[in-house]
C-alpha atoms as a PDB file:
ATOM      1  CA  UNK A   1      37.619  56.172  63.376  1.00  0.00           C
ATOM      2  CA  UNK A   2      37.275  52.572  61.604  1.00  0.00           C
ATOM      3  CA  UNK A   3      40.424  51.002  63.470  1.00  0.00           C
ATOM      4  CA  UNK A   4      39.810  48.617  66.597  1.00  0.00           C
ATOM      5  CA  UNK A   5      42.056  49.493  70.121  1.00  0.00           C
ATOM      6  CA  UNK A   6      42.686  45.884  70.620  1.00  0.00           C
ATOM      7  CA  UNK A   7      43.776  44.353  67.446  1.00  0.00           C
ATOM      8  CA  UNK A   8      44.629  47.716  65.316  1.00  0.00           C
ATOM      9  CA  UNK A   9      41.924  46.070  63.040  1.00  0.00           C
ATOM     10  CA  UNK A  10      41.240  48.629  59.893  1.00  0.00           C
ATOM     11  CA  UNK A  11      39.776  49.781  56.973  1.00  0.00           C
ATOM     12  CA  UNK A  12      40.544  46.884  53.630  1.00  0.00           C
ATOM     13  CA  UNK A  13      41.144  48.214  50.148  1.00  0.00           C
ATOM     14  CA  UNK A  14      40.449  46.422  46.831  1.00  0.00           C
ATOM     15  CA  UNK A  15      39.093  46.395  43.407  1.00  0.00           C
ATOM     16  CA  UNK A  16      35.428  46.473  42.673  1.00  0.00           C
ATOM     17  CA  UNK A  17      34.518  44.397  39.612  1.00  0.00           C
ATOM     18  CA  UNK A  18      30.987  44.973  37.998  1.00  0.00           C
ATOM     19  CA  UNK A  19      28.804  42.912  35.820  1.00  0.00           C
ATOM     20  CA  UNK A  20      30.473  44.017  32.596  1.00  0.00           C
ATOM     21  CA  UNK A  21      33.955  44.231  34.486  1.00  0.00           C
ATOM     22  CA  UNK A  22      34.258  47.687  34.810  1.00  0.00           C
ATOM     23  CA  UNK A  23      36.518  48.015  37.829  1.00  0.00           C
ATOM     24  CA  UNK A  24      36.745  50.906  40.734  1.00  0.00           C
ATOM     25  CA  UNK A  25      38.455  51.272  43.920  1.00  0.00           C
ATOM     26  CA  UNK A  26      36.414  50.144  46.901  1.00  0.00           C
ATOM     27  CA  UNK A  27      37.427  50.174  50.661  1.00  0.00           C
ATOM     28  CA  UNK A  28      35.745  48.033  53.474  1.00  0.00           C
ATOM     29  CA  UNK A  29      35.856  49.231  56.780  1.00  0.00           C
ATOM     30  CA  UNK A  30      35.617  47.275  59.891  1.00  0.00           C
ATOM     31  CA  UNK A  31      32.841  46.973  61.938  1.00  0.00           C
ATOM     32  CA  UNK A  32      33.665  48.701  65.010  1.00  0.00           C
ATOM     33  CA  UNK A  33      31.634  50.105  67.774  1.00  0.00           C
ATOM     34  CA  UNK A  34      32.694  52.797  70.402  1.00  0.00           C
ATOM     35  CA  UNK A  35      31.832  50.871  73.994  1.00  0.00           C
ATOM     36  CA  UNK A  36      32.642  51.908  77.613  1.00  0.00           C
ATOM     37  CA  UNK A  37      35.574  49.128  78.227  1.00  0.00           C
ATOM     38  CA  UNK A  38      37.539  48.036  81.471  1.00  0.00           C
ATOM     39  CA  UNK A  39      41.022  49.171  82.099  1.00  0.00           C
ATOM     40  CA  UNK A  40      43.332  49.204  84.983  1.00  0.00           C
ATOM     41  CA  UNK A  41      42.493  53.037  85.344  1.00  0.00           C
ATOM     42  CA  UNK A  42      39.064  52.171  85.673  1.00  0.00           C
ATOM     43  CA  UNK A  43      36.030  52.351  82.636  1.00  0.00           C
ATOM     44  CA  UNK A  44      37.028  54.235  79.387  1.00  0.00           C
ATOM     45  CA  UNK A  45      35.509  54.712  76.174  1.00  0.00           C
ATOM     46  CA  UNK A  46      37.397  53.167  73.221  1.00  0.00           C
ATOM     47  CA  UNK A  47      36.481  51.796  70.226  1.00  0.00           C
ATOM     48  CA  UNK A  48      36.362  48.264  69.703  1.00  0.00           C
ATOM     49  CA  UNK A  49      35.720  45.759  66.834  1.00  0.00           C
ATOM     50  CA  UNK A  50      32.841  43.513  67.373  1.00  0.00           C
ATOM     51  CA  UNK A  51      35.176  40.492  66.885  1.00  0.00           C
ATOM     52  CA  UNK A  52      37.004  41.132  69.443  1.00  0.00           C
ATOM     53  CA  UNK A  53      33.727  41.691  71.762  1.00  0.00           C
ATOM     54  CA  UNK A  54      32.703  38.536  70.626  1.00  0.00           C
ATOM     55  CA  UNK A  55      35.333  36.884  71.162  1.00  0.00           C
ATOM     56  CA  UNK A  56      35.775  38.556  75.131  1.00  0.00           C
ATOM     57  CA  UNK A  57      39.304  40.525  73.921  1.00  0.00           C
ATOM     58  CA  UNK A  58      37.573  42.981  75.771  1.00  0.00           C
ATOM     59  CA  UNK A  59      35.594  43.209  79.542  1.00  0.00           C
ATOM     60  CA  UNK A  60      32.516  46.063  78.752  1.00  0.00           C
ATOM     61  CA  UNK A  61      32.421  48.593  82.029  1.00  0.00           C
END
């Protein structure tokens, strides 16, 4: 579910490094809202990262 529509945005992976450097595995996932969105069929849900909302990738039904 974390992956944009529009720009196939998704989830990051990486090392987390603690105080005493202990690492882990982490993964950040993008923000990414599910919005009713404007398409040449007419209005259909999709989900959509808020940068490219911001940023008007996108026309909100």
């Amino acid at each position: 579910m974390a992956r944009c529509a529009i720009c196939d945005k998704g989830a990051h992976f990486g090392i987390k490094v603690s105080h005493s450097h202990r690492r882990s595995n982490k993964m950040w996932k993008s923000n990414v809202k599910s919005v009713r969105v404007m398409t040449e069929q007419g209005a259909k849900k999709m989900y959509v990262c808020t940068s490219c909302l911001r940023s008007g990738k996108v026309e909100r039904a």
